[in-house]
Protein backbone atom coordinates (compact mmCIF):
# COMPACT_ATOMS: atom_id res chain seq x y z
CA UNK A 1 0.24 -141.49 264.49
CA UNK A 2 -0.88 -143.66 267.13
CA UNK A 3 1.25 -144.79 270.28
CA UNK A 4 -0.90 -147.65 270.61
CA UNK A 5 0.86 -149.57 267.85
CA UNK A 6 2.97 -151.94 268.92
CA UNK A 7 7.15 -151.23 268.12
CA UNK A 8 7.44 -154.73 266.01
CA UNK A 9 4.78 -152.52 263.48
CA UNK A 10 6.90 -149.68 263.36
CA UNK A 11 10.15 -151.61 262.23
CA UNK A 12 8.26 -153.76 259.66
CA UNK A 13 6.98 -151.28 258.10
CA UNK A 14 8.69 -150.72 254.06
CA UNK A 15 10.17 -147.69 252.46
CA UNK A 16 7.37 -146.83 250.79
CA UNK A 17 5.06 -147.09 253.61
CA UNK A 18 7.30 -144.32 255.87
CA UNK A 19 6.97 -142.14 252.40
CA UNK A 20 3.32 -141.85 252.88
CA UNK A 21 3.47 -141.10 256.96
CA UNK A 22 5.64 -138.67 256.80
CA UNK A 23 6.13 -134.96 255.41
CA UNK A 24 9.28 -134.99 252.64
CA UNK A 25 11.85 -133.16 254.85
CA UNK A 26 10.91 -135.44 258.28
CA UNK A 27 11.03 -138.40 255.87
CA UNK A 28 14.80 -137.25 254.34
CA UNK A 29 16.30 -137.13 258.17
CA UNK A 30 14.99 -140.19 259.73
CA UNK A 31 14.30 -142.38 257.30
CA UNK A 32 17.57 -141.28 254.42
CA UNK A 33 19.84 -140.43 257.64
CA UNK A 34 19.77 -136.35 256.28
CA UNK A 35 20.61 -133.98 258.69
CA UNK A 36 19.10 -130.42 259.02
CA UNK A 37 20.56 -127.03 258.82
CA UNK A 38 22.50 -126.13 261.98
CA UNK A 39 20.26 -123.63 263.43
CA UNK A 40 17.19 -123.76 261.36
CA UNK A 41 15.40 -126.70 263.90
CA UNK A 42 11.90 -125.73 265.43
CA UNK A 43 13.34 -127.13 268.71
CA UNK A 44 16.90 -125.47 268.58
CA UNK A 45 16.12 -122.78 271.18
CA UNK A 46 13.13 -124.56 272.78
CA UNK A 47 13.10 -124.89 276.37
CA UNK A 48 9.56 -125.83 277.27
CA UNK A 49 8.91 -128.74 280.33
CA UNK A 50 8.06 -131.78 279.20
CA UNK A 51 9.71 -134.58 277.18
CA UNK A 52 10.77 -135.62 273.53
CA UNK A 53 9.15 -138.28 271.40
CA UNK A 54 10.09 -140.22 268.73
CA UNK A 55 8.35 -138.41 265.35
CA UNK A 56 8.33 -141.99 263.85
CA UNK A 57 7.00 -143.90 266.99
CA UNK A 58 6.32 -142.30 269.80
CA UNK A 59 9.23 -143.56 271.50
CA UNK A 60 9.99 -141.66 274.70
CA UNK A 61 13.46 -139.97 274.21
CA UNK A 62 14.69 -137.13 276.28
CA UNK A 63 13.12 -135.18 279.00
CA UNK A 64 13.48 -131.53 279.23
CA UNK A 65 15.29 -131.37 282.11
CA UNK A 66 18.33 -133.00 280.34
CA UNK A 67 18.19 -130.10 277.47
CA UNK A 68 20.63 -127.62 277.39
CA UNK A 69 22.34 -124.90 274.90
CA UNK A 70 25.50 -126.69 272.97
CA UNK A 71 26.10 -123.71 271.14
CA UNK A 72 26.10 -126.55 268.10
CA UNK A 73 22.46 -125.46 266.37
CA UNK A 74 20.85 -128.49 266.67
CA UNK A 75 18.92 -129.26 270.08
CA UNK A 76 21.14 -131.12 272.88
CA UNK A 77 20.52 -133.10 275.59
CA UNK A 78 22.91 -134.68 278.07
CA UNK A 79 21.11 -137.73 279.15
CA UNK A 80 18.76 -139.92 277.18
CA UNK A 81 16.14 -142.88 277.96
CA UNK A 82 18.85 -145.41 276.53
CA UNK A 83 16.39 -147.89 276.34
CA UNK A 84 14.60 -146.47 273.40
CA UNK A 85 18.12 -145.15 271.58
CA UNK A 86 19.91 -147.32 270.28
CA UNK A 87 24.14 -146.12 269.37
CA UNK A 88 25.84 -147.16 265.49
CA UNK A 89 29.09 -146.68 264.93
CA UNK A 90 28.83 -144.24 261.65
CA UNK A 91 31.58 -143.59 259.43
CA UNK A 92 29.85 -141.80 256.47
CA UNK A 93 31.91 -138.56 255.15
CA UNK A 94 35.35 -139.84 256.11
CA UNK A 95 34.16 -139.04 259.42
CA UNK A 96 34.02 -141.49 263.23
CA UNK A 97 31.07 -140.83 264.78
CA UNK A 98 28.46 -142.70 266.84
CA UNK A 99 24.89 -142.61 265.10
CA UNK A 100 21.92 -142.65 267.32
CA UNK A 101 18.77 -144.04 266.34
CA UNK A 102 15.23 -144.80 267.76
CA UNK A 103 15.51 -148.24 269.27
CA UNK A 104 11.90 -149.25 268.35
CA UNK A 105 11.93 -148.15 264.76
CA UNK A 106 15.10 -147.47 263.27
CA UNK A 107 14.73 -143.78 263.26
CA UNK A 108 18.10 -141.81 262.42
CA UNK A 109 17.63 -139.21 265.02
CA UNK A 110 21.33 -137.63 265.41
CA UNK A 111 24.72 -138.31 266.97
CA UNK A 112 26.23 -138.65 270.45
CA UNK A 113 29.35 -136.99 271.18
CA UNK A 114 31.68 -137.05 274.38
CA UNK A 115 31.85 -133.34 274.89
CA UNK A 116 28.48 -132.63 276.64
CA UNK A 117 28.14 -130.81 280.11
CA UNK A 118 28.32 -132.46 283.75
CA UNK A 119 26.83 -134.86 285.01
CA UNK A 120 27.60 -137.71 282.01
CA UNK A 121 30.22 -135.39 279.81
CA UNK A 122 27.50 -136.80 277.11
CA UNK A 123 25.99 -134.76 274.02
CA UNK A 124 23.31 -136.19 272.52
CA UNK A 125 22.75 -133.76 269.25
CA UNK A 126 19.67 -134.22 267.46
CA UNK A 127 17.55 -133.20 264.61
CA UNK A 128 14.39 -131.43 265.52
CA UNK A 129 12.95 -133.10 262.77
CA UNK A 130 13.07 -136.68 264.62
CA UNK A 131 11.30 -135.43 267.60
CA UNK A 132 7.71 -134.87 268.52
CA UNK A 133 7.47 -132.35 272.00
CA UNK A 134 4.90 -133.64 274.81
CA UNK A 135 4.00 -130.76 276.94
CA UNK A 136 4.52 -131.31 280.63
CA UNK A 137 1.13 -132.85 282.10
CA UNK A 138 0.63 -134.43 278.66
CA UNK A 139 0.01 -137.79 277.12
């Protein structure tokens, strides 16, 4: 998918069109708001430099640096580019919980919690699924 496409494409687009871009089980999390298996992510216990992308977009997310190991099975990060995340208040299975999703296309990506480590006490936990790794040095 192409990050030349402007973000007014990516939120226009219909159901049926995000069907066809993406595989079944990327499609079920950020598209149908699914969540994956806690510890069963390809980025769960991946601590490589660089930063994470929106699988949807292209979005920059969350840099590397901001990463850490919540213990929760789903990858963490305790600071985000809040420009391109966007917070929902979420009350789906008689739960509170704040919903985070791509700002530029809709893109269910996780929650956000207020338990994370120092410096913001935030914990941004996050499907693998949603995210697209850029290597450091890369696009």
């Amino acid at each position: 998918m192409s990050n030349e496409q402007q973000p007014s494409q990516f939120q226009s687009l219909s159901d049926e069109e995000w069907k066809q871009r993406l595989p079944e089980e990327v499609y079920q999390i950020v598209r149908q708001k699914g969540t994956e298996r806690a510890f069963t992510g390809r980025y769960e216990k991946f601590y490589e430099e660089g930063h994470y992308e929106c699988v949807c977009c292209g979005a920059h997310l969350f840099d590397s640096e901001a990463k850490y190991n919540s213990g929760s099975g789903w990858p963490s990060f305790y600071d985000a580019d809040k420009q391109n995340i966007k917070e929902v208040e979420d009350n789906s299975w008689m739960m509170q919980r704040v919903e985070i999703v791509c700002e530029k296309c809709d893109a269910h990506l996780g929650h956000v919690f207020p338990d994370g480590p120092k410096p913001t006490g935030i914990r941004y936990c996050v499907n693998s699924a949603s995210l697209k790794f850029q290597p450091k040095g890369e696009a």
